[in-house]
C-alpha atoms as a PDB file:
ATOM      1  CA  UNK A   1       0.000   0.000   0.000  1.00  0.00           C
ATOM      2  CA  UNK A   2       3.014   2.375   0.813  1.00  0.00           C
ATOM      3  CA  UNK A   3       4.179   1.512  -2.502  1.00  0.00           C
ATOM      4  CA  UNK A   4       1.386   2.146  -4.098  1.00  0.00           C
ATOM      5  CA  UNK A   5       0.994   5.380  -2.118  1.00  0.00           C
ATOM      6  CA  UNK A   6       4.501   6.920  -3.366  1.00  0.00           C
ATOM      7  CA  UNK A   7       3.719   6.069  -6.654  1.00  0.00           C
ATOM      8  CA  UNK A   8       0.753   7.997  -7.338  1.00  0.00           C
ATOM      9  CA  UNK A   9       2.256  10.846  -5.525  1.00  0.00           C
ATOM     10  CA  UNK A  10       5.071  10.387  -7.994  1.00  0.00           C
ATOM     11  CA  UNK A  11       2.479  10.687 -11.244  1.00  0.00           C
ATOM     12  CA  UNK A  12       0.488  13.757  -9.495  1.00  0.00           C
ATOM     13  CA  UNK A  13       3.620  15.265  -9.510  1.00  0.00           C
ATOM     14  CA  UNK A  14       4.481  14.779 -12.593  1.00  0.00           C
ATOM     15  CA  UNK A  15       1.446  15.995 -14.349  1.00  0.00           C
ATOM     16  CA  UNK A  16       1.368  19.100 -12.100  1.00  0.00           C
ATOM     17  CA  UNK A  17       4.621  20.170 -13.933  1.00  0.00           C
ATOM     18  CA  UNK A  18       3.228  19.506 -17.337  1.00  0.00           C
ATOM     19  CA  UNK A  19       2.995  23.371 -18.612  1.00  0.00           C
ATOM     20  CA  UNK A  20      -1.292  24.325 -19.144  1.00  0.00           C
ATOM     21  CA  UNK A  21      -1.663  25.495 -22.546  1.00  0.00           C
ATOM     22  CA  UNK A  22      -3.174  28.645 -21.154  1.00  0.00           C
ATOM     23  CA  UNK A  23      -2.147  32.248 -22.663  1.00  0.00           C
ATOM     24  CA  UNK A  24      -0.333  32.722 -19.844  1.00  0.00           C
ATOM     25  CA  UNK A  25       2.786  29.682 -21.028  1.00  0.00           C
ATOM     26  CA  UNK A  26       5.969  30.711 -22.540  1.00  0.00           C
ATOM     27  CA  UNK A  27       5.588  28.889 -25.257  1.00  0.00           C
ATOM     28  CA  UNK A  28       2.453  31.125 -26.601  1.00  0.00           C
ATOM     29  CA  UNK A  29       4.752  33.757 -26.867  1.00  0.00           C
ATOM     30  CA  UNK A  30       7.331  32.470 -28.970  1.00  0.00           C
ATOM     31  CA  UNK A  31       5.808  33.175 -32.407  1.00  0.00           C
ATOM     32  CA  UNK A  32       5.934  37.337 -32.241  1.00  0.00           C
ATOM     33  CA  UNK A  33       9.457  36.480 -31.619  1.00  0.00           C
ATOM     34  CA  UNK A  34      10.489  34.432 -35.028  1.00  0.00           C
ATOM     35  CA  UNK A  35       8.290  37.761 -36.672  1.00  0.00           C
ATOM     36  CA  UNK A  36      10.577  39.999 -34.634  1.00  0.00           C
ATOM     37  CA  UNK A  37      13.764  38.027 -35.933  1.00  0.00           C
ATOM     38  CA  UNK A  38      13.050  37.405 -39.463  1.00  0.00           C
ATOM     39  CA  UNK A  39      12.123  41.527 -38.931  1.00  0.00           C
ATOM     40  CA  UNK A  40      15.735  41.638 -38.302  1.00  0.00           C
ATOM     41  CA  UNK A  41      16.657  39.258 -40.514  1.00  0.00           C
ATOM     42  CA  UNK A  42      15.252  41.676 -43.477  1.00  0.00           C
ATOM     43  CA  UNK A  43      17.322  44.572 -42.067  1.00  0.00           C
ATOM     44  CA  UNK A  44      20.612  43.232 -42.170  1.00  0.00           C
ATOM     45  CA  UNK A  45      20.285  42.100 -45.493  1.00  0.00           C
ATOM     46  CA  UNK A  46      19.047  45.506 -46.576  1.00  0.00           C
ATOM     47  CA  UNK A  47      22.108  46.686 -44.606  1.00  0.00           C
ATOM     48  CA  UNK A  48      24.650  44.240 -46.426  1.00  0.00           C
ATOM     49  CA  UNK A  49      23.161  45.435 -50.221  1.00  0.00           C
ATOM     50  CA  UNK A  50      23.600  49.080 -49.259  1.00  0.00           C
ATOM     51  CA  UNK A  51      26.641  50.681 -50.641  1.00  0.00           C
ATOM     52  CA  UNK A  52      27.007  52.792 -47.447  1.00  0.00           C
ATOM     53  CA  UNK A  53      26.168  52.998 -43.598  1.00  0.00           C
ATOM     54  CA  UNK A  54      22.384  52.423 -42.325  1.00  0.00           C
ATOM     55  CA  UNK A  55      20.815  52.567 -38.656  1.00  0.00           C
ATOM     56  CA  UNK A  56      18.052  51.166 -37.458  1.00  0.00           C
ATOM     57  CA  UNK A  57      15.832  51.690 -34.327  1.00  0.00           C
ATOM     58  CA  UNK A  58      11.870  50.579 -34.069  1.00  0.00           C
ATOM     59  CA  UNK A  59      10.294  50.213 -31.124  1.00  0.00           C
ATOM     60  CA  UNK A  60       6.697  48.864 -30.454  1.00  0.00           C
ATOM     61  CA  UNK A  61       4.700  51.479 -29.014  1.00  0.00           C
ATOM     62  CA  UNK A  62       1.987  48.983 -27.344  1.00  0.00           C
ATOM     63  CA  UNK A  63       4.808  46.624 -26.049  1.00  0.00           C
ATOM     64  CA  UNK A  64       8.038  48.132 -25.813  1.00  0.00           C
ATOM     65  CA  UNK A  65       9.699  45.962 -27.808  1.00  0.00           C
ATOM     66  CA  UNK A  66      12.878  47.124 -29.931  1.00  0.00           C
ATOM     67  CA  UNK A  67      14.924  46.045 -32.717  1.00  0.00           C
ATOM     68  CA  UNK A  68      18.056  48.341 -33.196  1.00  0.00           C
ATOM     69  CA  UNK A  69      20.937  48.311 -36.172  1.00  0.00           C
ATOM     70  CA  UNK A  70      23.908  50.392 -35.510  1.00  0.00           C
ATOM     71  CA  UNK A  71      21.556  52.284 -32.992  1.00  0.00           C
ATOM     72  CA  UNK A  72      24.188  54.012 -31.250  1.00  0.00           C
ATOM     73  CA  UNK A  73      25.862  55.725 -34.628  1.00  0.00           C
ATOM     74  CA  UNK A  74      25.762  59.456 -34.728  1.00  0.00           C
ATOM     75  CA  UNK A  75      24.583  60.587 -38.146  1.00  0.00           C
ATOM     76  CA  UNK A  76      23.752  63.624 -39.635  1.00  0.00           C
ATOM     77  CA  UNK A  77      20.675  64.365 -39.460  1.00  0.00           C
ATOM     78  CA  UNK A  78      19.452  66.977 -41.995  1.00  0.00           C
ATOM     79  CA  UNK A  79      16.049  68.175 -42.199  1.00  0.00           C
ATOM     80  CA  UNK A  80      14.969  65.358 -39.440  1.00  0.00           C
ATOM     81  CA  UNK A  81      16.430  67.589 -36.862  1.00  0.00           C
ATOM     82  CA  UNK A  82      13.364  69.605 -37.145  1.00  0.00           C
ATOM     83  CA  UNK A  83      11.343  67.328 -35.559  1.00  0.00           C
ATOM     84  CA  UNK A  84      13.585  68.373 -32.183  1.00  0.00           C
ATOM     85  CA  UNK A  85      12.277  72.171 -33.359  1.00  0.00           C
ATOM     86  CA  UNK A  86       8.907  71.353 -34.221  1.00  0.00           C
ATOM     87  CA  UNK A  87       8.700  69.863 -30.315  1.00  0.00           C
ATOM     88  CA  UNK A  88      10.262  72.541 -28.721  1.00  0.00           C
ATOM     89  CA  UNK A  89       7.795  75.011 -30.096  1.00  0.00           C
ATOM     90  CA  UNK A  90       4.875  72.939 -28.954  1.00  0.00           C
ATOM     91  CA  UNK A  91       6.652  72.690 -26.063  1.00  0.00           C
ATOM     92  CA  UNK A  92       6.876  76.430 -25.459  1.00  0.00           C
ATOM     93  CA  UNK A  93       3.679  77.385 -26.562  1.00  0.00           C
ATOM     94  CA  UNK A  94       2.493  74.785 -23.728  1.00  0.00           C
ATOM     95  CA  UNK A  95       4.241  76.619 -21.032  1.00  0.00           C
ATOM     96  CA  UNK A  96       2.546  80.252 -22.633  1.00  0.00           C
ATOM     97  CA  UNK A  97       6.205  81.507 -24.108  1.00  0.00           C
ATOM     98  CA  UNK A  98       4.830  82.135 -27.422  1.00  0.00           C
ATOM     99  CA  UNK A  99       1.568  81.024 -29.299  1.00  0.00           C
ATOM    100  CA  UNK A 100       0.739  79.158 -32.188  1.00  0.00           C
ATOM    101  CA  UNK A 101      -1.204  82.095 -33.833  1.00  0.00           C
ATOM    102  CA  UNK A 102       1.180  84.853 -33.089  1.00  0.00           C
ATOM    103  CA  UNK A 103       2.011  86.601 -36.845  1.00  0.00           C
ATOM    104  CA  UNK A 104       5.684  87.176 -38.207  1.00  0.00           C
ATOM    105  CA  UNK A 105       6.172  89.311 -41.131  1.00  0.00           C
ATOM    106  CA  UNK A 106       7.993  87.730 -43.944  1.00  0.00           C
ATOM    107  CA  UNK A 107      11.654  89.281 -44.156  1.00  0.00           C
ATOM    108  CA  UNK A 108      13.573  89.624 -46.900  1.00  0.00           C
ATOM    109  CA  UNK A 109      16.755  88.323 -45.302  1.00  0.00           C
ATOM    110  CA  UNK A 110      15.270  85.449 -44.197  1.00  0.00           C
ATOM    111  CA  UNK A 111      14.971  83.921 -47.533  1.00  0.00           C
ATOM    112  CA  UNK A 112      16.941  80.893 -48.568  1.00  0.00           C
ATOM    113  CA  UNK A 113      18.008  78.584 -51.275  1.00  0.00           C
ATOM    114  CA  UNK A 114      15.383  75.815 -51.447  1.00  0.00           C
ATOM    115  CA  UNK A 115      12.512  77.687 -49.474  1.00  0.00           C
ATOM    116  CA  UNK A 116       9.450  76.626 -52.207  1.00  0.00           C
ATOM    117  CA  UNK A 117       6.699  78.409 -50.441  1.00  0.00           C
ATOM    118  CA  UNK A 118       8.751  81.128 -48.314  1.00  0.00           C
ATOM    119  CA  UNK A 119      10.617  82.062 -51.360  1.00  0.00           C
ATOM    120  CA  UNK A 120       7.082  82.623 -53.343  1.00  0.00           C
ATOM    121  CA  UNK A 121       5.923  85.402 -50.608  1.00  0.00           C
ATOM    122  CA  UNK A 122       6.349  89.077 -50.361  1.00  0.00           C
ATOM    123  CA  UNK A 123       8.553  90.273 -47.980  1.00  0.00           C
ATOM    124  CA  UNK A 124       7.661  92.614 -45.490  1.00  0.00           C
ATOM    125  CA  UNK A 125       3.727  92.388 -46.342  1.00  0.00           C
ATOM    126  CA  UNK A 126       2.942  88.397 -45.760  1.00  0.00           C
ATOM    127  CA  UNK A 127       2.147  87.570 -42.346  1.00  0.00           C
ATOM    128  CA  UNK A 128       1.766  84.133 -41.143  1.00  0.00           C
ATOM    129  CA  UNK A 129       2.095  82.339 -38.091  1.00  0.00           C
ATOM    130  CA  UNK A 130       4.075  79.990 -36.193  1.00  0.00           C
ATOM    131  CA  UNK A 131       1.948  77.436 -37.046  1.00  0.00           C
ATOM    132  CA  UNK A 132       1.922  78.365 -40.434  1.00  0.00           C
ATOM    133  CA  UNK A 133       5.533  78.547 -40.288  1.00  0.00           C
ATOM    134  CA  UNK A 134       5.735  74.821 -38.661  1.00  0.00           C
ATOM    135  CA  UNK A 135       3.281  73.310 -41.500  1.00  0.00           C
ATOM    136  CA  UNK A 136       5.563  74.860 -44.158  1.00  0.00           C
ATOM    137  CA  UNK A 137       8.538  73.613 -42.281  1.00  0.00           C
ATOM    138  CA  UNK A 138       7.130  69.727 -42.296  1.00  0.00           C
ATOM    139  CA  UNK A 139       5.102  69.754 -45.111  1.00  0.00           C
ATOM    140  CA  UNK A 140       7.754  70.884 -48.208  1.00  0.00           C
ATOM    141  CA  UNK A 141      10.651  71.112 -45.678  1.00  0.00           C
ATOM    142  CA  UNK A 142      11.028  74.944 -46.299  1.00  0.00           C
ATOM    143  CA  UNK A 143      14.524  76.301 -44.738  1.00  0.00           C
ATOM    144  CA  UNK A 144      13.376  79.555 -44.148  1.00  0.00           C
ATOM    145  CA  UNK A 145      10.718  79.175 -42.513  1.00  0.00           C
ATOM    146  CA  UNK A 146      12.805  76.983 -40.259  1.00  0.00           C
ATOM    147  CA  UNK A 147      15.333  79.322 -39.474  1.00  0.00           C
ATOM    148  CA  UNK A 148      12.511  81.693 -38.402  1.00  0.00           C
ATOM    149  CA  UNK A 149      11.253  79.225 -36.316  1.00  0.00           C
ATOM    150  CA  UNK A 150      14.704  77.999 -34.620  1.00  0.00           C
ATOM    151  CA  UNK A 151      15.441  82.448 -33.926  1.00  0.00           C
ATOM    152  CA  UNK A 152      12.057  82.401 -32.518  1.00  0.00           C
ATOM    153  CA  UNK A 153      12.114  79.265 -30.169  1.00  0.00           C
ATOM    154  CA  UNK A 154      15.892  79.314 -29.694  1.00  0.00           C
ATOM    155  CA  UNK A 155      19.072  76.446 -30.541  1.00  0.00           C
ATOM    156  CA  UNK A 156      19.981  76.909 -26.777  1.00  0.00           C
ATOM    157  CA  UNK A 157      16.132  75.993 -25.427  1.00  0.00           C
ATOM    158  CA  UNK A 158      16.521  73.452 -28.561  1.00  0.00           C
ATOM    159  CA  UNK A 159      19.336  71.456 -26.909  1.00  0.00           C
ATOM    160  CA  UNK A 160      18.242  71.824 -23.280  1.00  0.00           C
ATOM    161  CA  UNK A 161      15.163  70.303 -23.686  1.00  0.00           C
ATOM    162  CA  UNK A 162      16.725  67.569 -25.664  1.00  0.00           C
ATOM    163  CA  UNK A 163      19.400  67.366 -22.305  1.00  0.00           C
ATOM    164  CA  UNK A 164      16.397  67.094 -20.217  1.00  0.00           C
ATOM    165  CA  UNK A 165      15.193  63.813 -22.229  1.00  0.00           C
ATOM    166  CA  UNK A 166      18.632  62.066 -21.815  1.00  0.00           C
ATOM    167  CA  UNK A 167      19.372  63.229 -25.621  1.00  0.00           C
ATOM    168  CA  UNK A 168      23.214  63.850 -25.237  1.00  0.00           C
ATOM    169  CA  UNK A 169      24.361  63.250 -28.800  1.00  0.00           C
ATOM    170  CA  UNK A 170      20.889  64.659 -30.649  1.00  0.00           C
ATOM    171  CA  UNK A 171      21.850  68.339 -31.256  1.00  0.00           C
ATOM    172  CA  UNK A 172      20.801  71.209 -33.161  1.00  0.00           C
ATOM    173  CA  UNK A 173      24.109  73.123 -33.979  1.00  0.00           C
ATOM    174  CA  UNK A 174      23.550  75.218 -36.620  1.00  0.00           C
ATOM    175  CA  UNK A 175      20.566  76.768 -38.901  1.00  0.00           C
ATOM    176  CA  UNK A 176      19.293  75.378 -42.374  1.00  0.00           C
ATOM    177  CA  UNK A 177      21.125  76.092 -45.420  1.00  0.00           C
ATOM    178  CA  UNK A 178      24.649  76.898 -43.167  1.00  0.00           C
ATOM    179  CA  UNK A 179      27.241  75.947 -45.421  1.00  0.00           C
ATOM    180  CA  UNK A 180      29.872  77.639 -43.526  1.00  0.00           C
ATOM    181  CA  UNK A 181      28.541  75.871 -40.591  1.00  0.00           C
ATOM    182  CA  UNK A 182      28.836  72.707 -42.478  1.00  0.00           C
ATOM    183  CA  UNK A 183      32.518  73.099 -43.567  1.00  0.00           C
ATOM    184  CA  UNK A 184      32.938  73.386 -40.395  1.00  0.00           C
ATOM    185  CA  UNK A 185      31.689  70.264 -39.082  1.00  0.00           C
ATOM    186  CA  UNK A 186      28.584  71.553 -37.244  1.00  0.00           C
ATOM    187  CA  UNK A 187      25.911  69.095 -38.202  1.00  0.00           C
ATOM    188  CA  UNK A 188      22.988  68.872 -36.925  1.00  0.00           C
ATOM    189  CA  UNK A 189      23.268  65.194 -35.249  1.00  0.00           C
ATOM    190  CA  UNK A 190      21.434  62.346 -33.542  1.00  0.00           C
ATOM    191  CA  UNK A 191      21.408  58.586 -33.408  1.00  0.00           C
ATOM    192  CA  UNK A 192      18.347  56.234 -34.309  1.00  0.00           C
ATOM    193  CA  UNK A 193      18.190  55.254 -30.639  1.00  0.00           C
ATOM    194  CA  UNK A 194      17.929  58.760 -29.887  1.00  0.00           C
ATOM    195  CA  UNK A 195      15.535  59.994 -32.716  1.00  0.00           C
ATOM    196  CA  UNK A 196      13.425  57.135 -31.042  1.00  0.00           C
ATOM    197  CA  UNK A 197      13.784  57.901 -27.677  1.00  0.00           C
ATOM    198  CA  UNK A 198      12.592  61.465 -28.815  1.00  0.00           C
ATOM    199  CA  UNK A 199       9.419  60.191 -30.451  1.00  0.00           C
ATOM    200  CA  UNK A 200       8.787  57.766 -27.517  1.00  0.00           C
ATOM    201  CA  UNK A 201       8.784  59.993 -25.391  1.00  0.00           C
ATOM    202  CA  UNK A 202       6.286  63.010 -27.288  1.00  0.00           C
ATOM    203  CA  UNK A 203       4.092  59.965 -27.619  1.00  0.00           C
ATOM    204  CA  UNK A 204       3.306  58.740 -24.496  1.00  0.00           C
ATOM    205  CA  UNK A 205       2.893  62.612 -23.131  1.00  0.00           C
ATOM    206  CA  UNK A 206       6.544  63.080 -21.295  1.00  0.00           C
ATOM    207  CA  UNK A 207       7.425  66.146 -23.277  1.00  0.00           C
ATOM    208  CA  UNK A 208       3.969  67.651 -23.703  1.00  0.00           C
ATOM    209  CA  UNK A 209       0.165  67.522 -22.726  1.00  0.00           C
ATOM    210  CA  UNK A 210      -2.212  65.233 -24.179  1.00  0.00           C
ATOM    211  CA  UNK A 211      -3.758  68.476 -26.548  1.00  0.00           C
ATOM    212  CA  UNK A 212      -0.073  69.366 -27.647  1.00  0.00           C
ATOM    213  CA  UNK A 213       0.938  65.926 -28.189  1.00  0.00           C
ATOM    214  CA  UNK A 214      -2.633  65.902 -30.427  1.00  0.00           C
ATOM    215  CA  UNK A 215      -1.812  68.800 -32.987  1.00  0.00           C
ATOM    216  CA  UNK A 216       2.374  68.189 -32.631  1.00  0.00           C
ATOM    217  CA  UNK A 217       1.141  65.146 -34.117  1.00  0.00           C
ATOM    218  CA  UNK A 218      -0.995  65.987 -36.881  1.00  0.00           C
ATOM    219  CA  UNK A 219       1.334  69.124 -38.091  1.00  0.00           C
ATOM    220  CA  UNK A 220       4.041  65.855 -38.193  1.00  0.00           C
ATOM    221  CA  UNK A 221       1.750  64.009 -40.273  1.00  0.00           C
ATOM    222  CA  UNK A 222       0.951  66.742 -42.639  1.00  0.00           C
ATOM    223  CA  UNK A 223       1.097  64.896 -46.127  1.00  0.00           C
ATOM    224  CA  UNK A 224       4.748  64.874 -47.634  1.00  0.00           C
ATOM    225  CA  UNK A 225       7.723  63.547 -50.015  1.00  0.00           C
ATOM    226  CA  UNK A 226       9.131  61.114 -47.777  1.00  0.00           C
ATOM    227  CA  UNK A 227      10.329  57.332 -47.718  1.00  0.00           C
ATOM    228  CA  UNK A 228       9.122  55.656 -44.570  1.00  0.00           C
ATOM    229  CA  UNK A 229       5.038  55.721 -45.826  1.00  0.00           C
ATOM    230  CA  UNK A 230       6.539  55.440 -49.766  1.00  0.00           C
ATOM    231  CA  UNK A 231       5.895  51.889 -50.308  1.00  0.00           C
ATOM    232  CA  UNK A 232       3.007  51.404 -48.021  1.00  0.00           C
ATOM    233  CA  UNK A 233      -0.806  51.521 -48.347  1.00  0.00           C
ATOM    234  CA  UNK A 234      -2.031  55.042 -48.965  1.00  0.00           C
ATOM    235  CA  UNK A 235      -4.535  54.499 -45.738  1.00  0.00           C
ATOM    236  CA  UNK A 236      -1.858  54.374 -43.549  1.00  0.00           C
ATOM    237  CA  UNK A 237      -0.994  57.563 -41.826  1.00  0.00           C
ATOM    238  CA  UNK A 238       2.268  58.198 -40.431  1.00  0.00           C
ATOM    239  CA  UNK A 239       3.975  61.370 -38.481  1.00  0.00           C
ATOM    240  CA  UNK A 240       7.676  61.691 -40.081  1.00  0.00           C
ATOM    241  CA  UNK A 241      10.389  63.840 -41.476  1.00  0.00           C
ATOM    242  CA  UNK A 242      12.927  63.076 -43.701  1.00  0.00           C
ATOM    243  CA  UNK A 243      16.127  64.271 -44.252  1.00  0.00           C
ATOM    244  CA  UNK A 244      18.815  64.532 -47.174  1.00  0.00           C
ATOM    245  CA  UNK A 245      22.474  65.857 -47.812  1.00  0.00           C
ATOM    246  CA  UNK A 246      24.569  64.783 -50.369  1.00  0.00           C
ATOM    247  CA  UNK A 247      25.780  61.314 -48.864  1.00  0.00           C
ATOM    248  CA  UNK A 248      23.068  60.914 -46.345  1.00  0.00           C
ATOM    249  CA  UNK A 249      19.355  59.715 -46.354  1.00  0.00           C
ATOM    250  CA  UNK A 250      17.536  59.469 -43.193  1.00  0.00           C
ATOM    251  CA  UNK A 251      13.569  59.355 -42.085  1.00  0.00           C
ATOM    252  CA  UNK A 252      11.985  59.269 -38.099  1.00  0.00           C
ATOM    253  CA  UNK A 253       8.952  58.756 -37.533  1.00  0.00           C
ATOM    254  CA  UNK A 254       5.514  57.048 -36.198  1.00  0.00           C
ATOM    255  CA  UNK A 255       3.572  54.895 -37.699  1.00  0.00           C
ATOM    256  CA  UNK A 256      -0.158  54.450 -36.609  1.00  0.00           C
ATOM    257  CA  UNK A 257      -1.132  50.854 -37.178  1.00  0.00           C
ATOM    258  CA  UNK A 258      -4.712  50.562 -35.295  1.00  0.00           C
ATOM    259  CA  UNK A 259      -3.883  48.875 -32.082  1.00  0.00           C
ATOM    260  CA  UNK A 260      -0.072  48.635 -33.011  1.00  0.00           C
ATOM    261  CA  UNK A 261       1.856  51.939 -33.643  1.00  0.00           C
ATOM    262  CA  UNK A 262       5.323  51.791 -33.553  1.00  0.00           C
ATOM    263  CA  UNK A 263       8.412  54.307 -33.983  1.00  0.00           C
ATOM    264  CA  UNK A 264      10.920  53.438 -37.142  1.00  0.00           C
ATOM    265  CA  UNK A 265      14.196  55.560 -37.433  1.00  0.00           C
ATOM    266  CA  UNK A 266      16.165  54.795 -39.990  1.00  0.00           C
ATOM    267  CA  UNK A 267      19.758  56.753 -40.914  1.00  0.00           C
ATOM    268  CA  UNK A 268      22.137  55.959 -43.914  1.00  0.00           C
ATOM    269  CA  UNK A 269      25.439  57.937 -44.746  1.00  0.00           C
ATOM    270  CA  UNK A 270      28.736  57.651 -47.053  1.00  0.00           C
ATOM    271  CA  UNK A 271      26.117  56.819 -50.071  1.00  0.00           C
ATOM    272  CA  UNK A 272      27.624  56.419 -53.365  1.00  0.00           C
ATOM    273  CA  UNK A 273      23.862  56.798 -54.664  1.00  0.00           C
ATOM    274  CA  UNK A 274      21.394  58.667 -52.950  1.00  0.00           C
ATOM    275  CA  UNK A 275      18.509  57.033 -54.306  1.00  0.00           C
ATOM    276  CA  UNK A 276      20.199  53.538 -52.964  1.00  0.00           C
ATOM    277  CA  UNK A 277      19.494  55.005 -49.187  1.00  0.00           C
ATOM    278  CA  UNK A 278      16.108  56.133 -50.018  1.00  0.00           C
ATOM    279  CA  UNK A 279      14.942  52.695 -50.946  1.00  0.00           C
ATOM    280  CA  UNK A 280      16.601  51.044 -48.196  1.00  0.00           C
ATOM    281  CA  UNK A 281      14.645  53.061 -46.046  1.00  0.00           C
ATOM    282  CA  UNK A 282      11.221  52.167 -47.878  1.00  0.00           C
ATOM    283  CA  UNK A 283      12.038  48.699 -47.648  1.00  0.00           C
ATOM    284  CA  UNK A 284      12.833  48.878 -44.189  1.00  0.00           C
ATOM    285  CA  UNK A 285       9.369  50.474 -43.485  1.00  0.00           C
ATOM    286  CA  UNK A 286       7.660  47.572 -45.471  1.00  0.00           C
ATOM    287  CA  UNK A 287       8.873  44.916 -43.517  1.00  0.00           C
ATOM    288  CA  UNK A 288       8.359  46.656 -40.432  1.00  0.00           C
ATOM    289  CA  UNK A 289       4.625  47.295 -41.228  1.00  0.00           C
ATOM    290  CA  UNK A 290       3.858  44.440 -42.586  1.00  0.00           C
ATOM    291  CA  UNK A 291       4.634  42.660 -39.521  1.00  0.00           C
ATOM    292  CA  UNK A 292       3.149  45.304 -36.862  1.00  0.00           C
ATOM    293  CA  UNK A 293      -0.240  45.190 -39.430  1.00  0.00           C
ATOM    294  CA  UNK A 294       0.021  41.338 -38.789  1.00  0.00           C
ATOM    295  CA  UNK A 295       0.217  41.649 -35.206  1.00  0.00           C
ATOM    296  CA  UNK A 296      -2.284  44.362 -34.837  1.00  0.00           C
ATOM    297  CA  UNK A 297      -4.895  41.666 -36.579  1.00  0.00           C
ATOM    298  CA  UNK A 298      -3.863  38.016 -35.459  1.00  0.00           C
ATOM    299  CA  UNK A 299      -4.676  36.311 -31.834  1.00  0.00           C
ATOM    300  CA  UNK A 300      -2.063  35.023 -30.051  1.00  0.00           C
ATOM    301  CA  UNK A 301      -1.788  32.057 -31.880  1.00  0.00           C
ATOM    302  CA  UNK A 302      -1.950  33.931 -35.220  1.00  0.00           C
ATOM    303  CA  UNK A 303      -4.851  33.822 -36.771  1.00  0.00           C
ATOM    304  CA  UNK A 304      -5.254  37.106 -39.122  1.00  0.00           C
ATOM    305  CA  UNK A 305      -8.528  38.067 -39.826  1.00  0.00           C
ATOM    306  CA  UNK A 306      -8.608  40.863 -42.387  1.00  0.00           C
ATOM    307  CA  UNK A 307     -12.092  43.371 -42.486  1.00  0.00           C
ATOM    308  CA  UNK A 308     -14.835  41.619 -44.081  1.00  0.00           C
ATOM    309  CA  UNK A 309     -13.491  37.982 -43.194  1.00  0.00           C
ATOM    310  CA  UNK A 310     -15.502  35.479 -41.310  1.00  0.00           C
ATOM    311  CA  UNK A 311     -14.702  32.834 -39.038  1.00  0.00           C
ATOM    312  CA  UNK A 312     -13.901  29.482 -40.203  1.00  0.00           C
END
């Protein structure tokens, strides 16, 4: 009977320690994983075709998750530095420094090479505001009315509030169109860790309040020439801002998949062909969505089921 006794204690053990296939096992968890890796898996062979340097940093918004390429790389940053300028005017209008609506008069001498709309207005009669001014600055990328915007908010405020994120090597050093600047090695700089560290951190409401955050968003996602959205479906709606030098490609931004936005920052440098970076980038972005759009639809076993679908 004793025998007997320790022997079905021995098989209740046993099949105690079997894992339940509940939601709650490890092993339900693996599959987002292999997506995650082949994810990665896509990157670095992008990376090994490209005739030049690439970074990588995405981050799951709902999850936290990260895949990073050279994450730590400073690169020049170009025009995507103005998403650092764009925040740090929402950021002062937030704490009543200035005001969306206030009106600058078009000067003369602020008028660039490259400025499409800026360049088209009359100096000294046109009025606009600094929201107009930020719209023109995201939308076509104009220089000037970035360099009004960067006098008006200031590159010192710029940089502090970027120290007060943790942001030690994303810096705004010098105004658009700065060639002397340039020669002189003062880039305007960040990493793709950092670029999404930035975006992180304006989208869960640590740099501004839940309205700001709101309209910072939608001036980012004003409708523009860029690479991240290029190659995706036209429904998809992104906040981003590219950048380009001669060498250099780059392109930060958020991507809203319902249910699963995520942050993709991706940097190339010493191109021999420009146009090589930009469709790294797009391909880049296509993997990445595709998978987030598959995750955003599929249970955790995953089944997809697409609009319209029924059960089977």
């Amino acid at each position: 009977m004793k025998h007997f006794f320790c022997c079905f204690l021995l098989a209740a053990t046993a099949i105690a320690q079997i894992p339940s296939p509940s939601s709650s096992s490890p092993l339900a968890n693996q599959k987002p994983k292999v997506l995650w890796q082949k994810l990665e898996s896509i990157i670095h062979d992008v990376d090994q075709r490209l005739d030049g340097v690439m970074g990588v940093a995405i981050e799951d918004l709902k999850t936290g998750e990260q895949s990073f390429l050279h994450e730590n790389e400073v690169f020049a940053q170009a025009s995507s530095i103005k998403i650092a300028v764009l925040a740090n005017l929402y950021l002062q209008v937030q704490q009543g420094k200035l005001k969306l609506n206030d009106l600058y008069t078009v000067q003369a001498s602020d008028l660039v090479p490259d400025s499409d709309i800026m360049g088209g207005l009359t100096p000294g009669v046109t009025r606009i505001t600094l929201r107009d001014l930020a719209t023109m600055m995201v939308a076509v990328s104009d220089n000037s009315a970035t360099n009004v915007l960067i006098d008006r908010v200031g590159m010192d405020n710029v940089n502090a509030m970027l120290d007060s994120l943790g942001l030690a090597h994303t810096r705004l050093r010098r105004k658009m169109m700065d060639l002397d600047a340039a020669k002189q090695g003062r880039e305007n700089i960040s990493t793709p860790r950092e670029m999404m560290m930035l975006l992180d951190a304006i989208y869960h409401g640590k740099v501004l309040n839940k309205e700001s955050t709101t309209d910072f968003l939608k001036v980012l996602s004003t409708n523009k020439d860029s690479w991240i959205p290029r190659d995706l479906p036209a429904d998809v709606k992104s906040a981003n801002k590219p950048g380009s030098l001669e060498g250099v490609r780059n392109d930060s931004g958020i991507v809203f998949v319902d249910g699963r936005p995520y942050v993709i920052c991706v940097m190339t440098a010493f191109l021999t062909n420009e146009r090589d970076g930009e469709q790294a980038i797009s391909k880049v972005s296509l993997a990445a969505w595709r998978m987030f759009d598959r995750l955003s639809r599929a249970s955790e076993y995953g089944r997809v089921v697409s609009p319209g679908n029924g059960s089977r």
